[in-house]
N, C-alpha and C. Protein backbone atom coordinates (compact mmCIF):
# COMPACT_ATOMS: atom_id res chain seq x y z
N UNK A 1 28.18 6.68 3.16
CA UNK A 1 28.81 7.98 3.21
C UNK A 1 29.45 8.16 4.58
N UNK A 2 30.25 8.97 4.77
CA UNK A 2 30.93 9.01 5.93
C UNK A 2 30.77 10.53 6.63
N UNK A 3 31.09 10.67 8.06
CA UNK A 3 30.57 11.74 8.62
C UNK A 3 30.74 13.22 8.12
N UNK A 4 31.91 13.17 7.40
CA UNK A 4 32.09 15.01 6.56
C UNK A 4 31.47 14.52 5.39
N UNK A 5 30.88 13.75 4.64
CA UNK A 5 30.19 14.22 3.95
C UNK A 5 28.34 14.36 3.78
N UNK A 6 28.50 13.21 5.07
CA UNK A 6 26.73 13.33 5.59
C UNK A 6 26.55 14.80 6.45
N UNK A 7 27.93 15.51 6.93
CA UNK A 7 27.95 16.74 7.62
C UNK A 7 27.59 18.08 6.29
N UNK A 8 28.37 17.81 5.36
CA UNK A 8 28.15 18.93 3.88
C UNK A 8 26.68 18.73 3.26
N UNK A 9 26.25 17.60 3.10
CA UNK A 9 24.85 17.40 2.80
C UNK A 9 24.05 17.77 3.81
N UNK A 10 23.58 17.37 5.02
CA UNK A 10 22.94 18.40 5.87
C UNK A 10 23.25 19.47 6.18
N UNK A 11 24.39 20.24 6.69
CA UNK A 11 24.87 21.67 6.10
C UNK A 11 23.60 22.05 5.25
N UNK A 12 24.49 21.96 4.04
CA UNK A 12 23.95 22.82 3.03
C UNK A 12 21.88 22.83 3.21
N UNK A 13 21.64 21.40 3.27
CA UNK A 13 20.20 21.13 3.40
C UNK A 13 19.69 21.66 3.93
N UNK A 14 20.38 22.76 5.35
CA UNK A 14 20.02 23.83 6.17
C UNK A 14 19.65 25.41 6.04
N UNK A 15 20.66 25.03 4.71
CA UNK A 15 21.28 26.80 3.95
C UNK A 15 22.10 27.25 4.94
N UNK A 16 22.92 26.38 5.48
CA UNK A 16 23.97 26.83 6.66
C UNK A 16 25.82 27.10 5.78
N UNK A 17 26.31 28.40 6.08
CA UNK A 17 27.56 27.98 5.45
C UNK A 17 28.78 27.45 6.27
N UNK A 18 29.73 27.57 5.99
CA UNK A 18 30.76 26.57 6.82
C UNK A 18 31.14 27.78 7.73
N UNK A 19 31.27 29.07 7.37
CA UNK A 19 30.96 30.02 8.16
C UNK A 19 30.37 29.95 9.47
N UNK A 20 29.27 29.54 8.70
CA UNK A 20 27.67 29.58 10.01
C UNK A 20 28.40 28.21 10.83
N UNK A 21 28.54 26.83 10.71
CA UNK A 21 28.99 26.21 11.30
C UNK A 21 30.17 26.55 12.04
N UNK A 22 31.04 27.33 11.44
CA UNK A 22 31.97 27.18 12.46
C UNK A 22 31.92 28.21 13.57
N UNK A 23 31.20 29.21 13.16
CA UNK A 23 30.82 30.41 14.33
C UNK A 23 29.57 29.27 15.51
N UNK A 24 28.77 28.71 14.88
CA UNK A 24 28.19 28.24 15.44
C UNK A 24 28.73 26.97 16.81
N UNK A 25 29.69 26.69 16.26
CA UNK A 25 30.80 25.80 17.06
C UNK A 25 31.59 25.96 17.88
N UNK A 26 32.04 27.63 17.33
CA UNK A 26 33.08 28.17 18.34
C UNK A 26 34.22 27.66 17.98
N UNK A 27 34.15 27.28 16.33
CA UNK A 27 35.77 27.12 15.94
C UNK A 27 36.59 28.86 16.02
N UNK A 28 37.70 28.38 16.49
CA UNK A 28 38.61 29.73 16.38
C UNK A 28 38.76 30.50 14.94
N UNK A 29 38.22 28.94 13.77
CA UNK A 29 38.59 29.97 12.41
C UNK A 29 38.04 29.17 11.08
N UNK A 30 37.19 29.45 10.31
CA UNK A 30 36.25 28.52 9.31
C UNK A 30 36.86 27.57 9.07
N UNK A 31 38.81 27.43 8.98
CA UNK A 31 39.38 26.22 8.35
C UNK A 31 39.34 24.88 9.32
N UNK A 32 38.84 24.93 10.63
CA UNK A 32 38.80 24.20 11.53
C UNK A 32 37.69 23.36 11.95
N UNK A 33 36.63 23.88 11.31
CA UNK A 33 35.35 23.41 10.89
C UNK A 33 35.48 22.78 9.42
N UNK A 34 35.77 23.05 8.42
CA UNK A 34 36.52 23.19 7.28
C UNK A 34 37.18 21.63 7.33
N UNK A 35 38.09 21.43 8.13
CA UNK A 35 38.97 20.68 8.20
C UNK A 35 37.56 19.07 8.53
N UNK A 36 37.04 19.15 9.25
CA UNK A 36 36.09 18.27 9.50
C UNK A 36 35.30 17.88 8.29
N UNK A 37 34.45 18.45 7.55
CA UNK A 37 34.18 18.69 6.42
C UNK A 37 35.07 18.21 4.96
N UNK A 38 35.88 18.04 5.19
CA UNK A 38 37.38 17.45 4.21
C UNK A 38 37.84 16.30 4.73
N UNK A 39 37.17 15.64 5.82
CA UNK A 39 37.92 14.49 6.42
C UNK A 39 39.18 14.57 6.81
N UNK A 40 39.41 15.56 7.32
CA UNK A 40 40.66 15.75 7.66
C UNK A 40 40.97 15.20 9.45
N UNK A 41 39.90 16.09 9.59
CA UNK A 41 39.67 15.91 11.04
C UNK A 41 38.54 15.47 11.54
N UNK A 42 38.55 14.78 13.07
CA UNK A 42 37.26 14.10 13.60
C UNK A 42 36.81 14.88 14.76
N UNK A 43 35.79 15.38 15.04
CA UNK A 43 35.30 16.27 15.97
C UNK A 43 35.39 15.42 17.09
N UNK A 44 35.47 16.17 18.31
CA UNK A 44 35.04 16.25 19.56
C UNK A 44 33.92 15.40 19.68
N UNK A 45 33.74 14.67 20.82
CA UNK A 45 32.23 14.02 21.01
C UNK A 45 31.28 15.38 21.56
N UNK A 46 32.02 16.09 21.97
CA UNK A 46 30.95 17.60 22.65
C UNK A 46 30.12 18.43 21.47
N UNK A 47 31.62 18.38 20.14
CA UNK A 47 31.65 19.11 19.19
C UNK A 47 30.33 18.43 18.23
N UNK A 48 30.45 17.13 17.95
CA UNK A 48 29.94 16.15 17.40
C UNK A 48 28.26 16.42 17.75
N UNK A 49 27.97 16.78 19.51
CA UNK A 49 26.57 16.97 19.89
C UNK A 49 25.87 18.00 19.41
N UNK A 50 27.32 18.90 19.63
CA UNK A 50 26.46 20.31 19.68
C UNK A 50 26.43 20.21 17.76
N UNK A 51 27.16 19.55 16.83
CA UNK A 51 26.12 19.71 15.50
C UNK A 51 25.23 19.53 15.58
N UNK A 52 24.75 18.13 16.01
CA UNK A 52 23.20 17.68 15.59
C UNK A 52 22.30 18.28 16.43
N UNK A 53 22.72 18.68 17.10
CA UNK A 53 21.72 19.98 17.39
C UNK A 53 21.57 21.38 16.77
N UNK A 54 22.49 21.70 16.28
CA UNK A 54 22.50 22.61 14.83
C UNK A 54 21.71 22.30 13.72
N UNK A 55 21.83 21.09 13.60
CA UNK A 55 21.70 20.46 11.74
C UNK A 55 20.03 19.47 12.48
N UNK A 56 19.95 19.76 13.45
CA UNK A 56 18.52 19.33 14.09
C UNK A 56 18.15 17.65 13.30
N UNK A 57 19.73 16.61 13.95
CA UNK A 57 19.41 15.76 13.28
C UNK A 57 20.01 15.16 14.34
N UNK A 58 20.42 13.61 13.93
CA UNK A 58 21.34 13.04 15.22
C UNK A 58 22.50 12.29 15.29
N UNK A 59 23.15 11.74 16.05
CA UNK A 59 24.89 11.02 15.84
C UNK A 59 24.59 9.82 14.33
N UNK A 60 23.37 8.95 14.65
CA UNK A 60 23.39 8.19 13.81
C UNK A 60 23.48 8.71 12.29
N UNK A 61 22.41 9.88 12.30
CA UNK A 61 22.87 9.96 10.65
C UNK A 61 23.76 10.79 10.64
N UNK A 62 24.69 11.38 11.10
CA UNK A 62 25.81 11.65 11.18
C UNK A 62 27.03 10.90 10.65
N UNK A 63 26.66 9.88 11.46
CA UNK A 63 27.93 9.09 11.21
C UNK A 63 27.45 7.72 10.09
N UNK A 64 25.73 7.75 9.56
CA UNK A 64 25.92 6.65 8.72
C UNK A 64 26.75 6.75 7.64
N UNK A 65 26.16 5.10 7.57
CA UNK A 65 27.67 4.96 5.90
C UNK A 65 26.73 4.36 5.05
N UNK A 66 25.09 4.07 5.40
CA UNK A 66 24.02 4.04 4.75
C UNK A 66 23.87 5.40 3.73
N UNK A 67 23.55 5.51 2.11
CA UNK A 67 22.99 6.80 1.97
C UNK A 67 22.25 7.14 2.00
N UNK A 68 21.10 5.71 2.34
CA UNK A 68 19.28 6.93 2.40
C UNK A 68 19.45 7.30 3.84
N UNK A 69 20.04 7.24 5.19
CA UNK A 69 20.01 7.47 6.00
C UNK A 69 20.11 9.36 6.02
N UNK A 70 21.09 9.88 5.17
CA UNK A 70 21.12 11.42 5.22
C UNK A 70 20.04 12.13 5.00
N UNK A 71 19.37 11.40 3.89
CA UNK A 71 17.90 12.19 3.49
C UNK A 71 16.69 12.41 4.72
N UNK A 72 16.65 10.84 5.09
CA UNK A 72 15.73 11.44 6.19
C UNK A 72 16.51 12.38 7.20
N UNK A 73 17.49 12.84 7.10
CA UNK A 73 17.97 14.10 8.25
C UNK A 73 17.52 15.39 7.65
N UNK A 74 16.99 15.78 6.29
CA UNK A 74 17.03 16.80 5.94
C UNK A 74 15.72 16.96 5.76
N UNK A 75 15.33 18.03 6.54
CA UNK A 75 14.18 18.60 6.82
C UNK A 75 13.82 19.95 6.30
N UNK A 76 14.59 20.41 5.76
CA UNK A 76 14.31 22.23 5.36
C UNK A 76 15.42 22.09 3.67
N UNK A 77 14.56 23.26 3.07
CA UNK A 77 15.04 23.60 1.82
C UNK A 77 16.80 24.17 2.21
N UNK A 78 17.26 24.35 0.97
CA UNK A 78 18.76 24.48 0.83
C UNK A 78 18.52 25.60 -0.21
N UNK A 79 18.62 26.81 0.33
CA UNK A 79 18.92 28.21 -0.79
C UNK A 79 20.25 28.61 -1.23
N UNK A 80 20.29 28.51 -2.05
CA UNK A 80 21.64 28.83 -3.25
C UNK A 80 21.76 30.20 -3.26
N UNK A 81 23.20 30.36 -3.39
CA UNK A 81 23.68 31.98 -3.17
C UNK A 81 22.60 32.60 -4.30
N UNK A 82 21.97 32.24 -4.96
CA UNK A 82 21.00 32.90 -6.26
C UNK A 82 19.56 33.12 -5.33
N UNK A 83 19.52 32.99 -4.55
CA UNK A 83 18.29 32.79 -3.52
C UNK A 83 17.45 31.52 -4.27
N UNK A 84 17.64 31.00 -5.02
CA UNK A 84 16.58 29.91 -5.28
C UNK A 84 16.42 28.82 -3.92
N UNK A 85 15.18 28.28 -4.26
CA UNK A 85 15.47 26.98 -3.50
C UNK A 85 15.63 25.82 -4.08
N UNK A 86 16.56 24.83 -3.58
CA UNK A 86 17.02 23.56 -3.98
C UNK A 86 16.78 22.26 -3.02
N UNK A 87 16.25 21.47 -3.33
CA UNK A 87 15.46 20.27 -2.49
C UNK A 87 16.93 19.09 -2.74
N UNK A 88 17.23 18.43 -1.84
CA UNK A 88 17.82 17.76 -1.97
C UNK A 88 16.79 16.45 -1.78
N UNK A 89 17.39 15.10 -2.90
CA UNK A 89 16.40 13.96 -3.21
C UNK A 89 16.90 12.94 -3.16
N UNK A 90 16.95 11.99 -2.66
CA UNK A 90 17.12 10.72 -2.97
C UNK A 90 17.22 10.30 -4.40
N UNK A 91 17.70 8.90 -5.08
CA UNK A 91 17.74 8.31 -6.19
C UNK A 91 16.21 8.16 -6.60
N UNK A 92 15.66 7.43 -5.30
CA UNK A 92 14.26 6.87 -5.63
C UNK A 92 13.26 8.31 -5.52
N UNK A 93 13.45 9.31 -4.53
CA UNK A 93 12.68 10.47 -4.69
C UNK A 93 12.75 11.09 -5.96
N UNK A 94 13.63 11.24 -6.40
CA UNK A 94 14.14 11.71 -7.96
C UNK A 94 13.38 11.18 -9.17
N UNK A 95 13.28 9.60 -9.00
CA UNK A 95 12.79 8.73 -10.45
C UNK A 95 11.36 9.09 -10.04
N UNK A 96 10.82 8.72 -8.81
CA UNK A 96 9.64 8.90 -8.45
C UNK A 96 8.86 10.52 -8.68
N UNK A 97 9.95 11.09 -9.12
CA UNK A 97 9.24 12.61 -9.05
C UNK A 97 9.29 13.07 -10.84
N UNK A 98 10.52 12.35 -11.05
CA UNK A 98 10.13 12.31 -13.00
C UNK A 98 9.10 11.66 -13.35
N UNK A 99 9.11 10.55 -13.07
CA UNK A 99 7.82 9.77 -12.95
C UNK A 99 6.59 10.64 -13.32
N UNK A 100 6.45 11.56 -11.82
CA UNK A 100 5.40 12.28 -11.82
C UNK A 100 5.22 13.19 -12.83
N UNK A 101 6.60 13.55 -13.00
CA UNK A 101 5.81 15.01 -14.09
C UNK A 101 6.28 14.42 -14.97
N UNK A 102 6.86 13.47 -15.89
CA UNK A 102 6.14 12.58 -17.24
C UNK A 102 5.01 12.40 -16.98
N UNK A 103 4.18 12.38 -16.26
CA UNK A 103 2.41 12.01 -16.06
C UNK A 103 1.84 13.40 -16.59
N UNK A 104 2.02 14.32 -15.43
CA UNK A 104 1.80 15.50 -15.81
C UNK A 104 2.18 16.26 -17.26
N UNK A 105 3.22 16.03 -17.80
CA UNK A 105 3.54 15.92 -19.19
C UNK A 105 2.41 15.58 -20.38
N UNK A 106 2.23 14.06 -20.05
CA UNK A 106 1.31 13.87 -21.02
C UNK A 106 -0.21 14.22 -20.91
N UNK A 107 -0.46 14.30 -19.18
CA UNK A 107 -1.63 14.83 -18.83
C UNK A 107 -2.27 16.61 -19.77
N UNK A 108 -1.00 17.12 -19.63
CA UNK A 108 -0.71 18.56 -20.54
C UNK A 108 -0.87 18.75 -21.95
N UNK A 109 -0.05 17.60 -22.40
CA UNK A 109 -0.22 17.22 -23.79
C UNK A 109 -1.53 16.19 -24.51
N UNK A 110 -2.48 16.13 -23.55
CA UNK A 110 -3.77 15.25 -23.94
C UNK A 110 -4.73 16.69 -23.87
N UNK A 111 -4.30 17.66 -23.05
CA UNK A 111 -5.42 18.41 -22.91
C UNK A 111 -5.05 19.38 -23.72
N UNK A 112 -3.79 19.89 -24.03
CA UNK A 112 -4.09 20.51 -25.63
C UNK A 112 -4.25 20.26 -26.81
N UNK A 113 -4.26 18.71 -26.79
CA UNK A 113 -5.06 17.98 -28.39
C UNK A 113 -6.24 18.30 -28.34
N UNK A 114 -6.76 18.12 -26.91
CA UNK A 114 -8.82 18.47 -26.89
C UNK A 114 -8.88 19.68 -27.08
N UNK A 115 -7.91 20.38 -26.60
CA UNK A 115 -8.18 22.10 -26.60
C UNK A 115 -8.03 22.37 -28.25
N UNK A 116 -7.45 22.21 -28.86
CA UNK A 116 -7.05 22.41 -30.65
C UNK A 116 -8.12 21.35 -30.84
N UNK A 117 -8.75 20.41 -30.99
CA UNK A 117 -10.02 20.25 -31.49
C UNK A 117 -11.10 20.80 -30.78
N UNK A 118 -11.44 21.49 -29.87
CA UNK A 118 -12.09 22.30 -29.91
C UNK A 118 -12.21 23.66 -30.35
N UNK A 119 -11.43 24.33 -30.59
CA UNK A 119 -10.81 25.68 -31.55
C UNK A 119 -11.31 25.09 -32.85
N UNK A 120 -10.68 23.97 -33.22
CA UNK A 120 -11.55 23.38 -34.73
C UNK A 120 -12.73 23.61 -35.04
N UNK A 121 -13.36 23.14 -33.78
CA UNK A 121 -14.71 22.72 -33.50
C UNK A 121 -15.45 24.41 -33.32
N UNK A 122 -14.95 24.86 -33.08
CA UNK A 122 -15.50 26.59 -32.64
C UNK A 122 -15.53 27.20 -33.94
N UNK A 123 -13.94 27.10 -34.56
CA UNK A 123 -14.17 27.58 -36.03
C UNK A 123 -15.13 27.79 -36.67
N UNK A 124 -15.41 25.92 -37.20
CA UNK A 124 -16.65 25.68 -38.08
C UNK A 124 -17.65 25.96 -37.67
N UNK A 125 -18.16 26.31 -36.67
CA UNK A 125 -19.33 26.85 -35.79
C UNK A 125 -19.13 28.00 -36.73
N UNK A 126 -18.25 28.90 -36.06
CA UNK A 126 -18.28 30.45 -36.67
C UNK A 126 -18.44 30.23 -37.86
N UNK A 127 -17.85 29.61 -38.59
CA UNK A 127 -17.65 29.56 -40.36
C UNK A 127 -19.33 29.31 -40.25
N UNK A 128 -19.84 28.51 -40.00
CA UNK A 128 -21.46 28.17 -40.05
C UNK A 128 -22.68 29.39 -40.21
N UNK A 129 -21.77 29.92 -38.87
CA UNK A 129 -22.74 31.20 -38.05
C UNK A 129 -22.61 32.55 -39.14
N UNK A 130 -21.34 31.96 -39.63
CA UNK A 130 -21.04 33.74 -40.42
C UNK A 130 -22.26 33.64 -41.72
N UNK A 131 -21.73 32.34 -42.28
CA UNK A 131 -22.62 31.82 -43.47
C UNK A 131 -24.39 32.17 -43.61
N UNK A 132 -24.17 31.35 -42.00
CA UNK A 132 -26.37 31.83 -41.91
C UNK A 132 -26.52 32.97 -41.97
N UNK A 133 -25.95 34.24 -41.16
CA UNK A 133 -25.82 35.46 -41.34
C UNK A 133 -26.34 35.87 -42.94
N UNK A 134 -24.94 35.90 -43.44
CA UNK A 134 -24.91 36.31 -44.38
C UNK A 134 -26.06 35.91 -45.56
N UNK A 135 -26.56 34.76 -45.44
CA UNK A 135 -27.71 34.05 -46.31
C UNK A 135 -29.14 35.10 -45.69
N UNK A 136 -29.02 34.75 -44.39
CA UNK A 136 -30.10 35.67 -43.86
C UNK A 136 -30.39 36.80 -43.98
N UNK A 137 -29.31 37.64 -43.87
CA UNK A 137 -28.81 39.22 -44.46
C UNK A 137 -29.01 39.40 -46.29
N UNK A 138 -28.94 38.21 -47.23
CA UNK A 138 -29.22 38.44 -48.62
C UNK A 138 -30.51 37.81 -49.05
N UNK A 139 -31.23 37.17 -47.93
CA UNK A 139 -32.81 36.55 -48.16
C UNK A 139 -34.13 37.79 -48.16
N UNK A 140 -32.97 38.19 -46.76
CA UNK A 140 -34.28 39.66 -46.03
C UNK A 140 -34.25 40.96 -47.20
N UNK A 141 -33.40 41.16 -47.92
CA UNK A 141 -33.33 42.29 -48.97
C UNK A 141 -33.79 41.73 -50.06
């Protein structure tokens, strides 16, 4: 990946908008920050510092062209204009995390087969219990 777009992925990974970057920069006007971000333009080496000290990351993953290199820069959730939060993941964080909850899945789905045979199992109890009752209740008269 190249530096405006390892810059939009940490961005956002911040919940920073291009706004916030460019006030934060001391661009004269969002399209100038903007412009970096689009590959249009190449920052300043001053400009370049004072990001990764923004985006609390550093030149290298900045400028890798590695892509697991961006992930380890991102340290904080990414909130969506909906206020949710959104985790940004790797390929392998991703499979590794379906992974997980297919486990959890079937872990869910084993324990409500036991749970519905036990409801079974409670039933015929009751069906049992009602029965003695009732035998007991037509023995005693």
């Amino acid at each position: 990946m190249s530096l405006h777009e390892n810059l939009k992925i940490i961005r956002l990974s911040k919940g920073l908008s291009q706004e916030d970057m460019a006030e934060k920069l001391q661009y004269s006007s969002i399209n100038g920050y903007a412009k970096v971000e689009r590959g249009e333009t190449f920052p300043k080496i001053e400009k370049l510092k004072k990001m990764t000290d923004i985006l609390e990351t550093n030149v290298e993953n900045l400028l890798s062209s590695h892509e697991g290199n961006n992930f380890t820069a991102i340290k904080s959730n990414y909130h969506n204009h909906q206020g949710q939060t959104v985790i940004l993941l790797s390929e392998t964080q991703c499979a590794h995390e379906l992974e997980k909850a297919q486990l959890l899945l079937q872990e869910k789905d084993n324990m409500i087969q036991l749970l519905k045979e036990q409801i079974m199992q409670l039933k015929e109890i009751n069906t049992l219990l009602k029965k003695n009752q009732l035998n007991q209740t037509h023995s005693s008269s």
